[in-house]
N, C-alpha and C. Protein backbone atom coordinates (compact mmCIF):
# COMPACT_ATOMS: atom_id res chain seq x y z
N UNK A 1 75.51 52.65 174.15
CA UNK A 1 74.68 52.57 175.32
C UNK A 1 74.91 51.27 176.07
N UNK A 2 74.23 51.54 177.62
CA UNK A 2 74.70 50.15 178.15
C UNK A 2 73.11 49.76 178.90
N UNK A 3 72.38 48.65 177.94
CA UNK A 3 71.44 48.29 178.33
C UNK A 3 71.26 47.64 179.81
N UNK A 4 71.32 48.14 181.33
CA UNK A 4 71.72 47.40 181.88
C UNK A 4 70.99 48.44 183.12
N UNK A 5 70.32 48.04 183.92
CA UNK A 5 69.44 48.96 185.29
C UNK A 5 70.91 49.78 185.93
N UNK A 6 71.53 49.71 186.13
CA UNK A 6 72.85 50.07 186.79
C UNK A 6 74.00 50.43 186.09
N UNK A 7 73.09 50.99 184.80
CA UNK A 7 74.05 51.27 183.53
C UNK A 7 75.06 52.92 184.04
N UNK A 8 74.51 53.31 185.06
CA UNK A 8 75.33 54.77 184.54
C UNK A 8 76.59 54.46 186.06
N UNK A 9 76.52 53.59 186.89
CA UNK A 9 77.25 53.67 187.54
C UNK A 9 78.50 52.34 186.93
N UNK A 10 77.74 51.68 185.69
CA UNK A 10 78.98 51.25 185.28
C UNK A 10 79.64 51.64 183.99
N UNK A 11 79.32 53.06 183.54
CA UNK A 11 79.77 53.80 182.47
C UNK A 11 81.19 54.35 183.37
N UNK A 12 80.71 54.99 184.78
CA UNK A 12 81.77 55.56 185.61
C UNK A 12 82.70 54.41 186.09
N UNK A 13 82.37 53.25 186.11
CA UNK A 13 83.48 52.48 186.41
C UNK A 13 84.40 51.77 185.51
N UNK A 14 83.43 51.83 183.70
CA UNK A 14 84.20 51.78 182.90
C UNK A 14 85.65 52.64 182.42
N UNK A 15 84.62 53.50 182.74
CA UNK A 15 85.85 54.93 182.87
C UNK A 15 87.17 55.09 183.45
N UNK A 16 86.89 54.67 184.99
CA UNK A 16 88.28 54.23 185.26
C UNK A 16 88.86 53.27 184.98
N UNK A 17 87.90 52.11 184.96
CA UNK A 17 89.12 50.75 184.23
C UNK A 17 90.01 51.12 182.61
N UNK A 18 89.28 51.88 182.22
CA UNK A 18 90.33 52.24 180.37
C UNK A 18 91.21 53.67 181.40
N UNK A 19 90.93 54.51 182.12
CA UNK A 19 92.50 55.03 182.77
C UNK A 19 92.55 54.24 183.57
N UNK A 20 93.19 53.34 184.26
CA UNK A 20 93.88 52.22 184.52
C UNK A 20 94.75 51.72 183.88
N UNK A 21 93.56 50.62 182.81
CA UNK A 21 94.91 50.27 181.71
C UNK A 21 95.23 51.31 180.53
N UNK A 22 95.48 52.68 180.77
CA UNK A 22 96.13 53.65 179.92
C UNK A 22 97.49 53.76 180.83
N UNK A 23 96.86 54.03 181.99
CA UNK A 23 98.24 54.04 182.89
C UNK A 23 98.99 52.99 183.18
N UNK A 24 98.38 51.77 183.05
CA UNK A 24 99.68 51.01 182.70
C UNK A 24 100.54 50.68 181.71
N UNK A 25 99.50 50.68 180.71
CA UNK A 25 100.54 50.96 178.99
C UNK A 25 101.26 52.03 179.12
N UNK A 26 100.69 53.00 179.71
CA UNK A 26 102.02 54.37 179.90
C UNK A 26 103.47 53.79 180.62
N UNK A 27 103.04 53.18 181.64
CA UNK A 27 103.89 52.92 182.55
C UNK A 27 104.88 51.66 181.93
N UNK A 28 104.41 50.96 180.92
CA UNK A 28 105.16 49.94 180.62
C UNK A 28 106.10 50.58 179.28
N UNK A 29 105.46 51.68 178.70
CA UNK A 29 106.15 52.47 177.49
C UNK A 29 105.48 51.98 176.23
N UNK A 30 104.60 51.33 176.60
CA UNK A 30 103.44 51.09 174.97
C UNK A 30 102.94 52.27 174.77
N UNK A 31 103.35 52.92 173.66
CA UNK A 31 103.15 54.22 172.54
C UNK A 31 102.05 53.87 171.40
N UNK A 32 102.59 52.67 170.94
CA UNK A 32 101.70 52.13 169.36
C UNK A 32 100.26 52.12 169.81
N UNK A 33 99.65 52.63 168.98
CA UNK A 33 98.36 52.59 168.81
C UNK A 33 97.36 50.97 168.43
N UNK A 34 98.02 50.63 167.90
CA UNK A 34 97.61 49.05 167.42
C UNK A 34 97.41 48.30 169.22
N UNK A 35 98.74 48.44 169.91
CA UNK A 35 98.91 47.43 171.02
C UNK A 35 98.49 48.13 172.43
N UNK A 36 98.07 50.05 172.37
CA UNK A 36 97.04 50.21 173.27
C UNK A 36 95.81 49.56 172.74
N UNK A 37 95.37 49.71 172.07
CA UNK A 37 93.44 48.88 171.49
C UNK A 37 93.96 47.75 172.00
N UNK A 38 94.76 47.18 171.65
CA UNK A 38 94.89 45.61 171.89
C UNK A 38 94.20 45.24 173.65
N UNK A 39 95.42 46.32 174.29
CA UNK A 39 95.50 46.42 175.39
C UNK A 39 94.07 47.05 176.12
N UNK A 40 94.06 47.92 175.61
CA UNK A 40 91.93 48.67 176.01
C UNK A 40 91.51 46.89 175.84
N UNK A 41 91.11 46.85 174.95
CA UNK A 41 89.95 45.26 174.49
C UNK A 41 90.55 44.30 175.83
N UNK A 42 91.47 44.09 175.60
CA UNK A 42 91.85 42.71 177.20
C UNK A 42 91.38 43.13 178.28
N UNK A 43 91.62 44.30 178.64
CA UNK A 43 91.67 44.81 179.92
C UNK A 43 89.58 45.14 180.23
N UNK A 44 89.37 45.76 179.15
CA UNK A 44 87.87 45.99 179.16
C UNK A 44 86.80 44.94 179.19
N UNK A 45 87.37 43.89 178.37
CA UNK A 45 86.32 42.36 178.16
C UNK A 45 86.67 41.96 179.18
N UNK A 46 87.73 41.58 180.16
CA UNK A 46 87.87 40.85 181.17
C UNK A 46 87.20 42.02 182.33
N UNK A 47 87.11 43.04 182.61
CA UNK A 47 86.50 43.57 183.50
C UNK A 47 85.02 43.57 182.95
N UNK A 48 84.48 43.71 182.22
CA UNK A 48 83.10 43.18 181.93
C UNK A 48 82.27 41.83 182.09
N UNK A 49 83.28 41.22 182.04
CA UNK A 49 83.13 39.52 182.28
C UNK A 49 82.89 39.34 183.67
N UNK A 50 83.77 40.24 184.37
CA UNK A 50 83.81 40.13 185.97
C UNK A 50 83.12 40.56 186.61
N UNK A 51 82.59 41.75 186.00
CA UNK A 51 80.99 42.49 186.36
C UNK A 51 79.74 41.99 185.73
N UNK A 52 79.97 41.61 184.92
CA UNK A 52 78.55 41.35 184.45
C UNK A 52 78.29 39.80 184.17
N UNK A 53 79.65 38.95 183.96
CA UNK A 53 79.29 37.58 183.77
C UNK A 53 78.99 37.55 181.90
N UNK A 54 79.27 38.69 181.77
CA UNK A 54 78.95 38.49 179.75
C UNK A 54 80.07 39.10 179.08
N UNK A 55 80.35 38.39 178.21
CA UNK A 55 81.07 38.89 176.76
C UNK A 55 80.80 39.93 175.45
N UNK A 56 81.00 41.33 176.42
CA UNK A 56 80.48 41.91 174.95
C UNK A 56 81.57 42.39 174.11
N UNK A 57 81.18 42.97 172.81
CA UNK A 57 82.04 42.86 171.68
C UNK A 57 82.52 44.61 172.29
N UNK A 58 83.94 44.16 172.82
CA UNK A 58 84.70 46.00 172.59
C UNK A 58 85.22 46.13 171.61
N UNK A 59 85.09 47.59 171.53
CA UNK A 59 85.78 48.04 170.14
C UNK A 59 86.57 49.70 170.21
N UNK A 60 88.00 49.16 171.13
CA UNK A 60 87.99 50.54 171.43
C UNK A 60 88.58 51.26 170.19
N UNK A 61 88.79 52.37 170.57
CA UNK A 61 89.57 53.17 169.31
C UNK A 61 90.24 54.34 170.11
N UNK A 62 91.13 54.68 169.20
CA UNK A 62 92.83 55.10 170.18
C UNK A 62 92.54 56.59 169.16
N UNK A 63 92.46 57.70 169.72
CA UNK A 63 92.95 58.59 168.67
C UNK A 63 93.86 59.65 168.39
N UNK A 64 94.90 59.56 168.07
CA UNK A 64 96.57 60.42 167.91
C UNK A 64 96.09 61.69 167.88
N UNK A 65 96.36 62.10 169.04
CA UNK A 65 96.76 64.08 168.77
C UNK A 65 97.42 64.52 168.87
């Protein structure tokens, strides 16, 4: 959940920032699962930081199908 008055319009903008940086790990040819998360967590904490001014703990998770 995102404790936050303006929480559901930044669930939808979370949304596109992780396809964003999916499409650029696509685009760069990062496959590994280890160095997309890597890549989700940078890309997600720094756009959270930028919206909200806080550091929260991401924890994404990648899952192979």
């Amino acid at each position: 959940g995102v404790p936050f008055p303006d929480a559901e319009g930044l669930v939808g903008e979370l949304r596109t920032a992780v396809e964003e940086s999916l499409a650029r790990s696509a685009k760069d040819g990062i496959s590994e699962i280890s160095l997309l998360q890597t890549h989700l967590h940078d890309d997600l904490a720094e756009f959270v930081y930028r919206r909200l001014k806080r550091r929260p703990m991401v924890l994404p998770v990648v899952v192979e199908v």
